[in-house]
C-alpha atoms as a PDB file:
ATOM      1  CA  UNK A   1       0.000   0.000   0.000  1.00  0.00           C
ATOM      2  CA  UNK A   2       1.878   2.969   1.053  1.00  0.00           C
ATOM      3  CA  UNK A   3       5.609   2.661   0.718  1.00  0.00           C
ATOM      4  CA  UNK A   4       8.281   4.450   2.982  1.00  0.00           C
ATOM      5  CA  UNK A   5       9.303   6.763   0.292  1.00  0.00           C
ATOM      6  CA  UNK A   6       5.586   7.891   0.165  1.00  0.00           C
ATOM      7  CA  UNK A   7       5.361   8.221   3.924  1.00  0.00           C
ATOM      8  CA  UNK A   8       8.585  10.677   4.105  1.00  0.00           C
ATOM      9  CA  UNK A   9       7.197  12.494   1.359  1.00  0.00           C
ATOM     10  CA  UNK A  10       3.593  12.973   3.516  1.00  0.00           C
ATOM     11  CA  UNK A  11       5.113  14.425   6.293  1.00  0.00           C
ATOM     12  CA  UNK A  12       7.752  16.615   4.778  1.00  0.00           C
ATOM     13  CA  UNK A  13       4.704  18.046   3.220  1.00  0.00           C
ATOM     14  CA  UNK A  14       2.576  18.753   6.127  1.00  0.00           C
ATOM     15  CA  UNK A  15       5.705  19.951   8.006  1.00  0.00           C
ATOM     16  CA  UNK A  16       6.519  22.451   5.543  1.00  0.00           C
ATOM     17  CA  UNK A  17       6.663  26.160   6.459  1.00  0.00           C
ATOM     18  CA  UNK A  18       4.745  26.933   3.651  1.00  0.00           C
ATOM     19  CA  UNK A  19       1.577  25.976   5.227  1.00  0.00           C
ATOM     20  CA  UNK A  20       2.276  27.914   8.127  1.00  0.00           C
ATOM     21  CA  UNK A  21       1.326  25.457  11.019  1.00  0.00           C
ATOM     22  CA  UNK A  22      -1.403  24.434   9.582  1.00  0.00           C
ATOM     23  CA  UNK A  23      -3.705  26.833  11.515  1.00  0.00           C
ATOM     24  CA  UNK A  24      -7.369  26.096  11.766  1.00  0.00           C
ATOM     25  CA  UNK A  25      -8.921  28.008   9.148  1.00  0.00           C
ATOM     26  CA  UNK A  26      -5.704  28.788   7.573  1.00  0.00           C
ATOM     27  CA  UNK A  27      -4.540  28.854   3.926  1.00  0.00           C
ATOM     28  CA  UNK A  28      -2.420  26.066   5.251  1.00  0.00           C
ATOM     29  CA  UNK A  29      -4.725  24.144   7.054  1.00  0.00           C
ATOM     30  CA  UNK A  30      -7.033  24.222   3.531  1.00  0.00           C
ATOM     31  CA  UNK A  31      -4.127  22.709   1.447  1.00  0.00           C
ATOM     32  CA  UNK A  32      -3.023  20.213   4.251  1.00  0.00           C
ATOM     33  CA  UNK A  33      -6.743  18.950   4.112  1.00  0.00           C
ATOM     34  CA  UNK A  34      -6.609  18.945   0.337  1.00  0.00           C
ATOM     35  CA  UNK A  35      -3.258  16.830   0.412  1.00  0.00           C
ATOM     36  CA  UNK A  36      -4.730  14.180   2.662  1.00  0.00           C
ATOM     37  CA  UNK A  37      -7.636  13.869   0.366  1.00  0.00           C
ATOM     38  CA  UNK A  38      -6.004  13.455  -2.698  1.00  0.00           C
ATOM     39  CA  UNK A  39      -3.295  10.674  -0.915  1.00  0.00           C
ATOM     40  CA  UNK A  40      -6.467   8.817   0.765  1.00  0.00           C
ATOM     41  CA  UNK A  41      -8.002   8.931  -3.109  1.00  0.00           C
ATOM     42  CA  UNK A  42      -4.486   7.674  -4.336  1.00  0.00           C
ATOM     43  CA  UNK A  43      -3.953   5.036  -2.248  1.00  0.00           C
ATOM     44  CA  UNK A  44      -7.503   3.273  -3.349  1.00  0.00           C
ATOM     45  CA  UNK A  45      -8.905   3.963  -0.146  1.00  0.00           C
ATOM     46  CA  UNK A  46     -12.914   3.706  -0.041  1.00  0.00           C
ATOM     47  CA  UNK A  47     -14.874   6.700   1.912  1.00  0.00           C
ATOM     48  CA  UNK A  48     -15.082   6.634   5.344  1.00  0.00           C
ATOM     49  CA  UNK A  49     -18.681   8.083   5.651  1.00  0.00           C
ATOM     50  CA  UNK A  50     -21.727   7.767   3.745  1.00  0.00           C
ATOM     51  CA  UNK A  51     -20.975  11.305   2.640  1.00  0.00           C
ATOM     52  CA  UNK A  52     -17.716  10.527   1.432  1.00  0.00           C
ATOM     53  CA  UNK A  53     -14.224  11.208   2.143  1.00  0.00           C
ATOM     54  CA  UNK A  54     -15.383  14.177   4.067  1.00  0.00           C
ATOM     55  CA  UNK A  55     -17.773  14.302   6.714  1.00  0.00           C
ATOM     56  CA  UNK A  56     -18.468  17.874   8.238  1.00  0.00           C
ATOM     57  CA  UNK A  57     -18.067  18.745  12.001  1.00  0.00           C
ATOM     58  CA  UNK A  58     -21.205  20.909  13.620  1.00  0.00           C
ATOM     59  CA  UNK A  59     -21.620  22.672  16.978  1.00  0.00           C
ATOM     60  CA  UNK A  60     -25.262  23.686  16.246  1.00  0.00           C
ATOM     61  CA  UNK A  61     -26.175  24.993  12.953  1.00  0.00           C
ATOM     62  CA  UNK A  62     -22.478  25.999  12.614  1.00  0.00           C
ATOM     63  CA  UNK A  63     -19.935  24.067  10.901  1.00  0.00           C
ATOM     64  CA  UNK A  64     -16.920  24.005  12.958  1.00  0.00           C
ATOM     65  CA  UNK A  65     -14.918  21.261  10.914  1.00  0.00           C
ATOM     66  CA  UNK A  66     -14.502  18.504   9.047  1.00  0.00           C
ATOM     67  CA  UNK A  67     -13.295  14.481   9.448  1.00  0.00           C
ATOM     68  CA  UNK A  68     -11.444  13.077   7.223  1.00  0.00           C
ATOM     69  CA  UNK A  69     -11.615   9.273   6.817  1.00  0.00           C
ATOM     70  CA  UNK A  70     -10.588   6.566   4.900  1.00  0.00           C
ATOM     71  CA  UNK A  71     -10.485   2.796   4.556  1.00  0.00           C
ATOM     72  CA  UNK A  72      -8.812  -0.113   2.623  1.00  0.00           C
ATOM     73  CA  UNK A  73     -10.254  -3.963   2.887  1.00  0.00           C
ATOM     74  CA  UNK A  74     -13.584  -3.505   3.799  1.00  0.00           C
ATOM     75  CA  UNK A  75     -15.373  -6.566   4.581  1.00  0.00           C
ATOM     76  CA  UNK A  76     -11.786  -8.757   4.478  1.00  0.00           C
ATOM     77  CA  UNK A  77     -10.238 -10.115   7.564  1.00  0.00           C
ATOM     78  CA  UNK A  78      -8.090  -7.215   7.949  1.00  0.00           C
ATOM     79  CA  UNK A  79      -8.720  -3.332   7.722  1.00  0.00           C
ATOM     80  CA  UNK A  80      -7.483  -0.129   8.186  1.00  0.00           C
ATOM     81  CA  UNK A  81      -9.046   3.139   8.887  1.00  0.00           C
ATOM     82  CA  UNK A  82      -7.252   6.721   8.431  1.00  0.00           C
ATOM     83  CA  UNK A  83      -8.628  10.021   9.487  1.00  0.00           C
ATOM     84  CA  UNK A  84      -7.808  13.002  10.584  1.00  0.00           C
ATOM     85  CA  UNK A  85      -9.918  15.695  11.662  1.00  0.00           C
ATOM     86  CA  UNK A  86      -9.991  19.359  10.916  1.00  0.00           C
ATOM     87  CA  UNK A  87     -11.724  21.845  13.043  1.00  0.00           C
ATOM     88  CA  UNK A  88     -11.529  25.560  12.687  1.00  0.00           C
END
């Protein structure tokens, strides 16, 4: 599935000081969440939710984030489920 070269590659990525810490709500919290969503889709992962990759975070009527959640051998012996969540 996901090799070591891959891995490295992730988090040099999300560690980089172009997204700025990754901020809730920031420019580089939007393409950190956009990064794990195209990697999930990359790896042939299958949606998480019944939404999709994506399932949105309320307190209320407000949207205050977002999960994001993947999985690989659904209904097999063995599976795997990765997420991360993203609140603002």
């Amino acid at each position: 599935m996901a090799s070591e070269g891959l891995l490295v590659s992730a988090a040099r990525f999300l560690s980089d000081a172009r997204l700025d810490g990754r901020a809730p709500g920031s420019e580089g919290h939007r393409l950190a969440a956009e990064y794990l969503l195209e990697q999930m889709k990359g790896l042939g992962l299958e949606p998480l939710f019944a939404e999709g990759f994506c399932q949105q975070i309320f307190d209320g009527d407000q949207v205050v984030g977002t999960n994001l959640g993947g999985r690989y051998g659904v209904g097999g012996q063995r599976s795997i489920l990765i997420g991360a969540e993203t609140v603002r």
